[in-house]
Protein backbone atom coordinates (compact mmCIF):
# COMPACT_ATOMS: atom_id res chain seq x y z
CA UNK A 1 -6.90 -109.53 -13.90
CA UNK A 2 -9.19 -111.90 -15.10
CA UNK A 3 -8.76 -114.15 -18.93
CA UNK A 4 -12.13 -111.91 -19.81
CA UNK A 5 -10.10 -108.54 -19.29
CA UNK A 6 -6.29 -110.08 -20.50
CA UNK A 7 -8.24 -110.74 -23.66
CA UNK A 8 -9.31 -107.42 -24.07
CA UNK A 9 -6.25 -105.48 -23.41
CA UNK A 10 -4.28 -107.74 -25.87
CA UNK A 11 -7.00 -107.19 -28.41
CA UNK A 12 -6.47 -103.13 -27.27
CA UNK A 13 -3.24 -103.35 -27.72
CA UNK A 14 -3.24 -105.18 -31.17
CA UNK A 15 -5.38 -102.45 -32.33
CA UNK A 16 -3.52 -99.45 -31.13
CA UNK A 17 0.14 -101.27 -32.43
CA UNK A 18 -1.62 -101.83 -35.95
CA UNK A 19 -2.51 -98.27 -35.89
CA UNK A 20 0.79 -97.47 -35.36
CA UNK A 21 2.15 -99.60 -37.62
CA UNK A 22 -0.05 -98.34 -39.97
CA UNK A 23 1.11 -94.33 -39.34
CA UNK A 24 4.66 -95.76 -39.90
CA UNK A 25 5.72 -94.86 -36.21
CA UNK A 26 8.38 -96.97 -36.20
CA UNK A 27 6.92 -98.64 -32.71
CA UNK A 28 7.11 -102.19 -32.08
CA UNK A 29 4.34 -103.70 -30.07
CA UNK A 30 6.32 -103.63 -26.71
CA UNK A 31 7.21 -100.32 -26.97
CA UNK A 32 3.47 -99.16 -27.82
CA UNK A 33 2.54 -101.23 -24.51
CA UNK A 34 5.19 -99.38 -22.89
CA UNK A 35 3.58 -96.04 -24.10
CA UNK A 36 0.11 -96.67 -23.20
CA UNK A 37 1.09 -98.10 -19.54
CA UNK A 38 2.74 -94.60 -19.48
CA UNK A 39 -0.15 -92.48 -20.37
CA UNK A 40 -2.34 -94.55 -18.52
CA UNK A 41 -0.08 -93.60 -15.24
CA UNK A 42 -0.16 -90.33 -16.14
CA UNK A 43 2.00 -88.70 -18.00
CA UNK A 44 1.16 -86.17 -20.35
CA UNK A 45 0.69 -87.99 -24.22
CA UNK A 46 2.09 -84.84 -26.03
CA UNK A 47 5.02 -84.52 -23.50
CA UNK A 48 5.72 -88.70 -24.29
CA UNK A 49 5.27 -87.68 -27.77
CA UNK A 50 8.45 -84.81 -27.55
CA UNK A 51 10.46 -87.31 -25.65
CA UNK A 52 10.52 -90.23 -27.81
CA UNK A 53 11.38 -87.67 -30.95
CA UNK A 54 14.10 -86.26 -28.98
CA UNK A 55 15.31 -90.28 -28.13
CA UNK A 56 15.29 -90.58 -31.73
CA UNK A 57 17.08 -87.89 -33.16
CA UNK A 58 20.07 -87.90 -30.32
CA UNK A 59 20.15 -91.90 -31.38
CA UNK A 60 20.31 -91.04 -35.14
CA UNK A 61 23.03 -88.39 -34.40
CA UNK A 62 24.86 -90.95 -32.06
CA UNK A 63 24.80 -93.08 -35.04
CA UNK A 64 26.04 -90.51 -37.75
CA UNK A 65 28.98 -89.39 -34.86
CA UNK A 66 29.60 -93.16 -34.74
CA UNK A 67 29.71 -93.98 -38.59
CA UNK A 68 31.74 -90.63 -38.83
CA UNK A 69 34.57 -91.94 -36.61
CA UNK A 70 35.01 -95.02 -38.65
CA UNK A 71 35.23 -93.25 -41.75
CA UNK A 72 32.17 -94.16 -43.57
């Protein structure tokens, strides 16, 4: 990849993260660049979209089970 096309997919990728940012996802900018590489391999966006919200809510419920078991 040429500086000419680096330049534009960091500038891409800027955009898209401040869009996220900016719909409160909750993505940092590596994990938007993870995202896109996805989709662009791929993989179905919605499908992405269901797995990340399913990461999410068995980490929040890891995190309740763990805060449970030390009594606070």
């Amino acid at each position: 990849m040429d500086q000419t096309a680096v330049a534009q997919a960091n500038a891409a990728l800027n955009i898209v993260h401040e869009i996220a940012t900016l719909l409160d996802t909750g993505l940092d900018r590596e994990e938007v660049a993870i995202l896109i590489a996805l989709v662009e391999n791929g993989v179905n966006p919605e499908a992405l979209a269901e797995v990340v919200k399913e990461l999410r809510r068995e980490a929040a419920a890891l995190r309740a089970a763990e805060m449970d078991s030390r009594g606070l």
